[in-house]
PDB file of N, CA and C in Angstrom:
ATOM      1  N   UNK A   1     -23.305 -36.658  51.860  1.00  0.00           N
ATOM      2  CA  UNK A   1     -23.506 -36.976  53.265  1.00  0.00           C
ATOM      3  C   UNK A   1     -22.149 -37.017  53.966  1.00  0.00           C
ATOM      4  N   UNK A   2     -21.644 -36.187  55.220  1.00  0.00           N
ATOM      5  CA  UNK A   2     -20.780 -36.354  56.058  1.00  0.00           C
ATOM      6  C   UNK A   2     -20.618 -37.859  56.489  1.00  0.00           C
ATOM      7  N   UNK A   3     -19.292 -38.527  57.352  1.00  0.00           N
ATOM      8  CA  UNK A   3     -19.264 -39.506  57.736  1.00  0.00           C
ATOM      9  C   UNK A   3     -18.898 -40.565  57.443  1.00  0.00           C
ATOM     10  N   UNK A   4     -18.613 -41.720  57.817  1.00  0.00           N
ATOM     11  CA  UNK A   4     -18.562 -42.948  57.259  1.00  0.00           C
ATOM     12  C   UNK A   4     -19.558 -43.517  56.312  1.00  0.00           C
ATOM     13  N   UNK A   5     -19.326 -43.965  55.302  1.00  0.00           N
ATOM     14  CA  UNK A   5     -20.426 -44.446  54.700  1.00  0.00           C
ATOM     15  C   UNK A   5     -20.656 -46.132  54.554  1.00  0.00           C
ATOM     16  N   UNK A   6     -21.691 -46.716  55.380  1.00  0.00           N
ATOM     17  CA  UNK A   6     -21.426 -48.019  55.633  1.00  0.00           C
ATOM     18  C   UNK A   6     -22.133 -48.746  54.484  1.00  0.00           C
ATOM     19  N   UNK A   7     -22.781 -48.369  53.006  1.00  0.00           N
ATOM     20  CA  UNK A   7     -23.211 -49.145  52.008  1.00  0.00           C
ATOM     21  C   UNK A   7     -22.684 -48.435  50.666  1.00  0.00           C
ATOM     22  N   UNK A   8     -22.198 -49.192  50.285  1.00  0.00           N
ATOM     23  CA  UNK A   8     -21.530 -48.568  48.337  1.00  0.00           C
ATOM     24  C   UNK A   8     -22.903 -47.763  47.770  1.00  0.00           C
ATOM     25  N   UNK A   9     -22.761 -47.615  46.563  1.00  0.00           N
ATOM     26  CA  UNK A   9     -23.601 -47.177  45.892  1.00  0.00           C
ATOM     27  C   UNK A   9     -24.442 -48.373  45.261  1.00  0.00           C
ATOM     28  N   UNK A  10     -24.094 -49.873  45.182  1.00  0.00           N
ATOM     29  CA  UNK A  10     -25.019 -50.600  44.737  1.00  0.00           C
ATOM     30  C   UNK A  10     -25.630 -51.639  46.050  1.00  0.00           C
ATOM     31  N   UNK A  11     -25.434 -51.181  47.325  1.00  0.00           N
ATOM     32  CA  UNK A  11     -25.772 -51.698  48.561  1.00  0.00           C
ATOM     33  C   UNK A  11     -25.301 -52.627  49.414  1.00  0.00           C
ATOM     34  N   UNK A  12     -23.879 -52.723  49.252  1.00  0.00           N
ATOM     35  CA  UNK A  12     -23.339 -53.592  49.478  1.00  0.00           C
ATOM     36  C   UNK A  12     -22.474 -52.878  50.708  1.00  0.00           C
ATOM     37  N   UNK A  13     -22.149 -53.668  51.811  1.00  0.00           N
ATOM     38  CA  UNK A  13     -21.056 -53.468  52.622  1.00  0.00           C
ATOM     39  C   UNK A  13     -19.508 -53.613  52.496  1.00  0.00           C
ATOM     40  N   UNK A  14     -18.635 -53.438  52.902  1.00  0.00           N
ATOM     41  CA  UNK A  14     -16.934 -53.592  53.022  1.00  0.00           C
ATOM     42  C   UNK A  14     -16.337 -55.093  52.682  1.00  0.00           C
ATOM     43  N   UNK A  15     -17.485 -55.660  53.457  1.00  0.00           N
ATOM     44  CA  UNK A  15     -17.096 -57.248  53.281  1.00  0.00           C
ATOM     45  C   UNK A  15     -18.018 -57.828  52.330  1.00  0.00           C
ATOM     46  N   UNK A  16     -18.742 -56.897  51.514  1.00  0.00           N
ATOM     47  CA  UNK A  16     -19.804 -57.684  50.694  1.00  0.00           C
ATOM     48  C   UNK A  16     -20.777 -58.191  50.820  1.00  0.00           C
ATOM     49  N   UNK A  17     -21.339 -57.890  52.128  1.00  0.00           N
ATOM     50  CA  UNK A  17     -22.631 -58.185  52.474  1.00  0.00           C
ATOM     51  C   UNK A  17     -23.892 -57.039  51.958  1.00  0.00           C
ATOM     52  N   UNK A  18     -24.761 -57.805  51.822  1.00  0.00           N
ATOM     53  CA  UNK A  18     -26.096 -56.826  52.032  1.00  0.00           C
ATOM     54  C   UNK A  18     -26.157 -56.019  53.038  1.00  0.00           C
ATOM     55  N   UNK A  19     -26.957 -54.940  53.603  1.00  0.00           N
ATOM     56  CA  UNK A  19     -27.358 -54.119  54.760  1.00  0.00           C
ATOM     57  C   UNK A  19     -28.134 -55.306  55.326  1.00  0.00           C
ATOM     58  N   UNK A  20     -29.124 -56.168  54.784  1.00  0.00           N
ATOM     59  CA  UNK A  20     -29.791 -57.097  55.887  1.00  0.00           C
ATOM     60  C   UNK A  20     -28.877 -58.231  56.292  1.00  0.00           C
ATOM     61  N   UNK A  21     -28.024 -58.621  55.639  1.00  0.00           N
ATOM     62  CA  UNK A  21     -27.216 -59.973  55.653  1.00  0.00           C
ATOM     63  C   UNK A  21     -26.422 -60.469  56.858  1.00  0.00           C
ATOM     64  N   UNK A  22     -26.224 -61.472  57.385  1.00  0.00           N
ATOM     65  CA  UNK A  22     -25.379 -61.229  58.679  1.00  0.00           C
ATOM     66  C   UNK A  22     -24.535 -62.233  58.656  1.00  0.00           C
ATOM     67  N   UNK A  23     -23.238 -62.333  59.654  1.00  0.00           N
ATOM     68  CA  UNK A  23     -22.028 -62.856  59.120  1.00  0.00           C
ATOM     69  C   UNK A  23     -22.475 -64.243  59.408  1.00  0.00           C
ATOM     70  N   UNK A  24     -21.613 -65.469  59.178  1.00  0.00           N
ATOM     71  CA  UNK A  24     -22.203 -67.171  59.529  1.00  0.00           C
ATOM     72  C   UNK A  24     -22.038 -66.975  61.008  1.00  0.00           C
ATOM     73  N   UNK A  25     -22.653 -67.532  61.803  1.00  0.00           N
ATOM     74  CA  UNK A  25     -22.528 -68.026  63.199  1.00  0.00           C
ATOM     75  C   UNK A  25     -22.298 -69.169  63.797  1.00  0.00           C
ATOM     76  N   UNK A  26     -20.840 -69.692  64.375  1.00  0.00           N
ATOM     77  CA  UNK A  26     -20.684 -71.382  64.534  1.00  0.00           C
ATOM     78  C   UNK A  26     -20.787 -71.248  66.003  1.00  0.00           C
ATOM     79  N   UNK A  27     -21.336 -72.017  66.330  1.00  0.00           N
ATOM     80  CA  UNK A  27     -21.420 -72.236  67.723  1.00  0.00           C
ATOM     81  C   UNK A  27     -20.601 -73.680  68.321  1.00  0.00           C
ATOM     82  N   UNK A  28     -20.167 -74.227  69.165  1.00  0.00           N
ATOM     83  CA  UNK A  28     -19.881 -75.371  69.871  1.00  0.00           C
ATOM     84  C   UNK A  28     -19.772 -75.702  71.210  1.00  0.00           C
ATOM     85  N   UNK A  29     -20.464 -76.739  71.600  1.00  0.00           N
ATOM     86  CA  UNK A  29     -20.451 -76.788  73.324  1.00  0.00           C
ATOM     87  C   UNK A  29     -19.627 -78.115  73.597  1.00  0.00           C
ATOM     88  N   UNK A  30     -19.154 -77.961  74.936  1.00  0.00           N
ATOM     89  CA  UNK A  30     -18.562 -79.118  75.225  1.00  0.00           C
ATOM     90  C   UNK A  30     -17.144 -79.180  75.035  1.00  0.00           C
ATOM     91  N   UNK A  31     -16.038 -77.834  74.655  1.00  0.00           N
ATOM     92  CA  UNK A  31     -15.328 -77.916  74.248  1.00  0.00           C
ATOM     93  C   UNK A  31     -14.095 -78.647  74.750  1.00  0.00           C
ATOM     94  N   UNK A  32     -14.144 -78.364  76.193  1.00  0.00           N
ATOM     95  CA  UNK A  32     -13.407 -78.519  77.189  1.00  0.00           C
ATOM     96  C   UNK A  32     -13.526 -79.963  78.167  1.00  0.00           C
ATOM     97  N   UNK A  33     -12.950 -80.963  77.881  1.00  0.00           N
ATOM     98  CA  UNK A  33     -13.648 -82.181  78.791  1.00  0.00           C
ATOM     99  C   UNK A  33     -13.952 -82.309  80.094  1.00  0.00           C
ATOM    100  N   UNK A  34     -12.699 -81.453  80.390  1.00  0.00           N
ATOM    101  CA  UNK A  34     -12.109 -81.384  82.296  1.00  0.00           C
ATOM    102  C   UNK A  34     -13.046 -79.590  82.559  1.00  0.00           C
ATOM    103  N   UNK A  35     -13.843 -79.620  81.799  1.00  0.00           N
ATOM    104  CA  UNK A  35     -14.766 -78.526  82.403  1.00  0.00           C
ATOM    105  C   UNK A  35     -15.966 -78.884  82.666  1.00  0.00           C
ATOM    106  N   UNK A  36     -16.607 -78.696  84.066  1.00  0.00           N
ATOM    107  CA  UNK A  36     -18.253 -78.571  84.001  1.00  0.00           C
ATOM    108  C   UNK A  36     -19.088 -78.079  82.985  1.00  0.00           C
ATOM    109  N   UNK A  37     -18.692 -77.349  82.122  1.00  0.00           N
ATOM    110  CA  UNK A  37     -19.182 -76.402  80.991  1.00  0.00           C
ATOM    111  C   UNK A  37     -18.090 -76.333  80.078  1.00  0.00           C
ATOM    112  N   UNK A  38     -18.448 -75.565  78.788  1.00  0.00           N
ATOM    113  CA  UNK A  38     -17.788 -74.417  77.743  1.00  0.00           C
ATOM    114  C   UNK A  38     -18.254 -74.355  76.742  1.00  0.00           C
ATOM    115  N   UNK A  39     -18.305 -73.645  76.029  1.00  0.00           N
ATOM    116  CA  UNK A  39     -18.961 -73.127  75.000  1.00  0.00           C
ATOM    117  C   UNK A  39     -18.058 -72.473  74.323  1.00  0.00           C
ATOM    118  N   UNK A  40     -17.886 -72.513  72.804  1.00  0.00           N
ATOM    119  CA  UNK A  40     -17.176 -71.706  71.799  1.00  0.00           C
ATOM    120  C   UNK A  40     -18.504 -71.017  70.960  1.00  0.00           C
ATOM    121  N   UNK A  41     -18.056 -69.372  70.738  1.00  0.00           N
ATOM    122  CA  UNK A  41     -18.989 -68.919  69.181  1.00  0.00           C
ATOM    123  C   UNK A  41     -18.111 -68.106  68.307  1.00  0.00           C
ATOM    124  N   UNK A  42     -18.576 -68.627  67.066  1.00  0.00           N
ATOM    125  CA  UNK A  42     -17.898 -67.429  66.426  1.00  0.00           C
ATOM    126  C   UNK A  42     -18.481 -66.466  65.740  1.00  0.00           C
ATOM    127  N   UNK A  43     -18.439 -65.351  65.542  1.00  0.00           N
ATOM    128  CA  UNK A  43     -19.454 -64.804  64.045  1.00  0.00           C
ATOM    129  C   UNK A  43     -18.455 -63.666  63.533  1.00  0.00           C
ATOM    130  N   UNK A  44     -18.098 -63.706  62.370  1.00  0.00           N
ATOM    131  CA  UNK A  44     -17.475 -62.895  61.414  1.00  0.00           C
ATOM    132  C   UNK A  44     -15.739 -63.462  62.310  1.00  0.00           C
ATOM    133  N   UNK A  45     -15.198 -61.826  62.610  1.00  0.00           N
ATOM    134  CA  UNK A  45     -13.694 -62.283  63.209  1.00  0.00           C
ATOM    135  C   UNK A  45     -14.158 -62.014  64.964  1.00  0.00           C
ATOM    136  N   UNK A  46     -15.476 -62.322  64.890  1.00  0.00           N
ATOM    137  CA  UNK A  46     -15.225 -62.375  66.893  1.00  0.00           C
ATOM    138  C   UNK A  46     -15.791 -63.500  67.067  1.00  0.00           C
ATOM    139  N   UNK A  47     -14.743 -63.840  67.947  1.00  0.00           N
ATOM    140  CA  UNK A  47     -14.361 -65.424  69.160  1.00  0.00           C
ATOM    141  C   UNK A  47     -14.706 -65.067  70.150  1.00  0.00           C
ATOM    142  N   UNK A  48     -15.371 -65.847  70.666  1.00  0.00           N
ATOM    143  CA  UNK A  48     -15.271 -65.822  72.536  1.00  0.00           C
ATOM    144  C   UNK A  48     -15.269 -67.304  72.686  1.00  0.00           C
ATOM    145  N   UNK A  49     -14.626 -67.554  74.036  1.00  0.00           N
ATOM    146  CA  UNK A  49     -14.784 -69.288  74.579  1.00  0.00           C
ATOM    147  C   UNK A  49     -14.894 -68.620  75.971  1.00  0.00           C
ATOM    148  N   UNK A  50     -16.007 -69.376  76.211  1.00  0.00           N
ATOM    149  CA  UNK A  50     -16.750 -69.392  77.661  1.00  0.00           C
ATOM    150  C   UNK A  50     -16.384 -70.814  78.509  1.00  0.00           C
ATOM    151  N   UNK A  51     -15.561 -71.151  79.682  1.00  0.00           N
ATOM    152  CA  UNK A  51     -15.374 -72.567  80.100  1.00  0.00           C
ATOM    153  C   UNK A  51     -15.680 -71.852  82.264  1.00  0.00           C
ATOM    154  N   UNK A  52     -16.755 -72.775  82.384  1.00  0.00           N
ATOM    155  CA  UNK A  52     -17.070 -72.997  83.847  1.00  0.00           C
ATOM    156  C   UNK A  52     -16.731 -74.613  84.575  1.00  0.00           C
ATOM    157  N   UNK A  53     -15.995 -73.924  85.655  1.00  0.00           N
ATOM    158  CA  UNK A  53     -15.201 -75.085  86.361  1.00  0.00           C
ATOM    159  C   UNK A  53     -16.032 -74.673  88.235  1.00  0.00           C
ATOM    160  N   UNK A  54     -16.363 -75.522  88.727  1.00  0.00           N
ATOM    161  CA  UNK A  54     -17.204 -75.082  90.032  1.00  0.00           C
ATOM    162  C   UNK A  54     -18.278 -76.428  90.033  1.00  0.00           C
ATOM    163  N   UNK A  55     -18.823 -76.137  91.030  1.00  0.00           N
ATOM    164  CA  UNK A  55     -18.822 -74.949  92.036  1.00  0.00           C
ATOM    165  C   UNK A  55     -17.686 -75.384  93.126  1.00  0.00           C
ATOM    166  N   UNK A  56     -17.171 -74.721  93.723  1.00  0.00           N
ATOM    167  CA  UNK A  56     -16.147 -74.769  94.706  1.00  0.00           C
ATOM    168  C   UNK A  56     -16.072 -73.710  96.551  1.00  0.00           C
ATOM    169  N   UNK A  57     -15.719 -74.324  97.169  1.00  0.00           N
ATOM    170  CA  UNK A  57     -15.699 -73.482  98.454  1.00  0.00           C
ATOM    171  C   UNK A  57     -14.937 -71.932  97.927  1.00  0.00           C
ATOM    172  N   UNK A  58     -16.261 -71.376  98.677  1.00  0.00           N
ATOM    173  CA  UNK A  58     -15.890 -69.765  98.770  1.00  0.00           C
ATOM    174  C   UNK A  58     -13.775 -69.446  98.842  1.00  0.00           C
ATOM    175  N   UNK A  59     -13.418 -68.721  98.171  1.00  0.00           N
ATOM    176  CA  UNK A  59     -11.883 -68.316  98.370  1.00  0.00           C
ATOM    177  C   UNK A  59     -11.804 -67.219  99.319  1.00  0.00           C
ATOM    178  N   UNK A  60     -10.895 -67.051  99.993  1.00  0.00           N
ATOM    179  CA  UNK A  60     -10.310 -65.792 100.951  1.00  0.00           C
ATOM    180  C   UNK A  60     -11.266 -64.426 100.049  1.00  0.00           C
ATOM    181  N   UNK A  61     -11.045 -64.260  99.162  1.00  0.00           N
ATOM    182  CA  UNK A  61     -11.823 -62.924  98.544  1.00  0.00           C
ATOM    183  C   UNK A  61     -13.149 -63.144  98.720  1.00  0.00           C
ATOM    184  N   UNK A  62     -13.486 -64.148  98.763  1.00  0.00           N
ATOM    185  CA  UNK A  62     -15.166 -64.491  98.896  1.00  0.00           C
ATOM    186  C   UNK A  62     -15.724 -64.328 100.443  1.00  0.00           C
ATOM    187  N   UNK A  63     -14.921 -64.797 101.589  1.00  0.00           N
ATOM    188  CA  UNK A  63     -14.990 -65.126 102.712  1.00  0.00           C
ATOM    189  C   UNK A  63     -14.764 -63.565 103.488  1.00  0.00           C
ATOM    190  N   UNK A  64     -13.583 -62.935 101.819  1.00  0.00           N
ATOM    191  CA  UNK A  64     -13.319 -61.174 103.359  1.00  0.00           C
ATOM    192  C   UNK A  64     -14.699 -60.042 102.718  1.00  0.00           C
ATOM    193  N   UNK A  65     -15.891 -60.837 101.925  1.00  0.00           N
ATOM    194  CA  UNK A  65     -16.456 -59.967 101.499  1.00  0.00           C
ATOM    195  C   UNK A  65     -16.599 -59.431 100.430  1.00  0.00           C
ATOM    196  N   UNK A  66     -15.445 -59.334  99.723  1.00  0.00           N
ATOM    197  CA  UNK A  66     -14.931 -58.810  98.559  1.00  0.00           C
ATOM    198  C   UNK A  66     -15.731 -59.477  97.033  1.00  0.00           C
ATOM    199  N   UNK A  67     -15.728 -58.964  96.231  1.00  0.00           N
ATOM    200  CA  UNK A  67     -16.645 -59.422  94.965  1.00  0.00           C
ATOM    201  C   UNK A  67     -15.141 -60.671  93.954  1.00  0.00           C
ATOM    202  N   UNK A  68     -15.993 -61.299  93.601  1.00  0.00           N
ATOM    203  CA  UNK A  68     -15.107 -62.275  93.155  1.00  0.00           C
ATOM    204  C   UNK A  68     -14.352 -61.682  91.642  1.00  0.00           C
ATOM    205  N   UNK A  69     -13.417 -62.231  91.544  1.00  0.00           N
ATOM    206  CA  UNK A  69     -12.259 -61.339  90.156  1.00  0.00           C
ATOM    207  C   UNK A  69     -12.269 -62.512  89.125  1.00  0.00           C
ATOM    208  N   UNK A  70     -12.353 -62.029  88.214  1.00  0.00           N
ATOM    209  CA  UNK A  70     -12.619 -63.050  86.827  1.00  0.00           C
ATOM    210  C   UNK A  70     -11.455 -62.047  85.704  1.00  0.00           C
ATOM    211  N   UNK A  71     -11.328 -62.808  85.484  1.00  0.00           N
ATOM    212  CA  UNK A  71      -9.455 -63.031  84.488  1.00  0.00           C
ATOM    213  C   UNK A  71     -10.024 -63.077  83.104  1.00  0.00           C
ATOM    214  N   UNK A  72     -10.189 -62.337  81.791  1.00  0.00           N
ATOM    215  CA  UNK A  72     -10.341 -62.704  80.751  1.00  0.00           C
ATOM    216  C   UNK A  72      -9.076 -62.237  79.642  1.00  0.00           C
ATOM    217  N   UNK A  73      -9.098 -63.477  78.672  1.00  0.00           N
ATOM    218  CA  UNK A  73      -7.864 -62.603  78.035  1.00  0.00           C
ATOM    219  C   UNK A  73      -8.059 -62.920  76.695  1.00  0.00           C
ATOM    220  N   UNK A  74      -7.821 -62.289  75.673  1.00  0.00           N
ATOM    221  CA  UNK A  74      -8.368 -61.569  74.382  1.00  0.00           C
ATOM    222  C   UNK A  74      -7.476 -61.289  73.240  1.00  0.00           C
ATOM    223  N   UNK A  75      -6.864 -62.458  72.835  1.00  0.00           N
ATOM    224  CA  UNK A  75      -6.046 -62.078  71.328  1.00  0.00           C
ATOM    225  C   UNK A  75      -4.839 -61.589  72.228  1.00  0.00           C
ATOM    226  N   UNK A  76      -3.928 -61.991  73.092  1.00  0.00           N
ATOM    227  CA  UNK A  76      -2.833 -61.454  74.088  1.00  0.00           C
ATOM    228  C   UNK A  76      -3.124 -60.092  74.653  1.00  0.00           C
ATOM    229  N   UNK A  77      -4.040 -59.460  75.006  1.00  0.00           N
ATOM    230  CA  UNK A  77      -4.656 -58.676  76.344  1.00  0.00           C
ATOM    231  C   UNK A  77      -5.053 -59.327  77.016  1.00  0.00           C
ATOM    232  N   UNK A  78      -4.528 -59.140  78.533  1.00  0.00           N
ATOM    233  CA  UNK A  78      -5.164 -59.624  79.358  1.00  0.00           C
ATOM    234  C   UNK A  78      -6.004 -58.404  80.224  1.00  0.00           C
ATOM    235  N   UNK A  79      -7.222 -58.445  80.831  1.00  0.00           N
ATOM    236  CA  UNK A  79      -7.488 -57.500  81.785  1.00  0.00           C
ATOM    237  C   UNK A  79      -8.008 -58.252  82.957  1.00  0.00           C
ATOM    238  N   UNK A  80      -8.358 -58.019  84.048  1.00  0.00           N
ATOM    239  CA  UNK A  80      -8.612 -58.344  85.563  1.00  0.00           C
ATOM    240  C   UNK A  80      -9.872 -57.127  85.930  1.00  0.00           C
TER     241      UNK A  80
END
């Protein structure tokens, strides 16, 4: 078979999982005190932290129309 091959010959994956098996999943809320919200998850090597601070008066970008800009940043990438 061409391609990557994502199961060995005795069915196992890269990291040793089964084809059905799936990585642990930790979840946590509340992370943040001085936030209205946040949430941490993890599963395998992906992180995300989610933190909501609001609601607050509309900003100049909100007021000229414009769609609001959200900042995320990712293992030192940042994008806009």
């Amino acid at each position: 078979m061409a391609g990557l091959e994502l199961l060995s010959d005795q069915g196992y994956r890269v990291d040793g999982r089964r084809a059905g098996e799936l990585r642990k999943i930790q979840a946590r809320m509340g992370v943040f005190a001085q936030a209205d919200g946040s949430a941490y998850i993890e599963q395998g090597n992906t992180k995300a932290l989610a933190v909501v601070y609001g609601p607050h008066e509309a900003s100049g970008r909100a007021r000229a129309g414009l769609p609001p800009r959200a900042t995320a940043s990712v293992k030192g990438y940042q994008a806009e």
